[in-house]
Protein backbone atom coordinates (compact mmCIF):
# COMPACT_ATOMS: atom_id res chain seq x y z
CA UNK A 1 -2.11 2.04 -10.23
CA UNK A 2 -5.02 3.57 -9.83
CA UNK A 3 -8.23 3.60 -12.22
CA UNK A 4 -9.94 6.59 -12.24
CA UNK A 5 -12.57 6.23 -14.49
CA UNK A 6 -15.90 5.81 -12.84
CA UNK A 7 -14.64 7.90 -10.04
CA UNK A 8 -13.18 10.46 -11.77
CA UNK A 9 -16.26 12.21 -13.29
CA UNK A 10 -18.33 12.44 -10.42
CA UNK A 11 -15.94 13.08 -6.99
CA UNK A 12 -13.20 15.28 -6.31
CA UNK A 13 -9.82 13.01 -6.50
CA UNK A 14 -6.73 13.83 -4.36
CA UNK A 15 -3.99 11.74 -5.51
CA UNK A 16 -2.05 13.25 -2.21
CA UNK A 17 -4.40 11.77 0.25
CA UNK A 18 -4.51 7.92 -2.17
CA UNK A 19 -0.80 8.34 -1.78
CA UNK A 20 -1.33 6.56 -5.17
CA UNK A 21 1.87 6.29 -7.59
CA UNK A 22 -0.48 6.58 -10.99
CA UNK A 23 -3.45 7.35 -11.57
CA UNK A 24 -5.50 6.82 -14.78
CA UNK A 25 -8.93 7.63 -16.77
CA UNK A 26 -10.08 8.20 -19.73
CA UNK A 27 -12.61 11.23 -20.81
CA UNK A 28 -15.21 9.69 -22.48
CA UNK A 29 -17.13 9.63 -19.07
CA UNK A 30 -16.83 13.45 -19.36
CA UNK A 31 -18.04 13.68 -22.70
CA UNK A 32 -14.40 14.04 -23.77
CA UNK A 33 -13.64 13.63 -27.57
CA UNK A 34 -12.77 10.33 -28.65
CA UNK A 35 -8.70 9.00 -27.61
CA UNK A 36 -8.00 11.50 -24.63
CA UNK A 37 -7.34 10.59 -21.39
CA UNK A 38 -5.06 11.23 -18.43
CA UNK A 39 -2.33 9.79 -16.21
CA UNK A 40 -0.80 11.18 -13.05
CA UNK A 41 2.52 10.03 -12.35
CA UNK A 42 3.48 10.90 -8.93
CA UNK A 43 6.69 12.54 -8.54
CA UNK A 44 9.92 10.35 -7.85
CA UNK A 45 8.63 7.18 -9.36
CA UNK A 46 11.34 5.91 -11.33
């Protein structure tokens, strides 16, 4: 598990190169409304 959220905002992210099976942050960094967020689940994790 990843955590994205000081990263997230300011660098380009490639989950591909991590090789990372999740990958989380929330977008308050962004200025995002208040709740919303984000999780990558790479495929073929059961």
């Amino acid at each position: 598990l990843v955590d994205g959220a000081q990263s997230v905002p300011h660098m380009p992210i490639d989950v591909q190169r991590l090789e990372c099976d999740f990958l989380a942050f929330s977008g308050h960094n962004m200025l995002a409304p208040t709740g919303i967020g984000c999780l990558y689940i790479r495929d073929g994790v059961p």
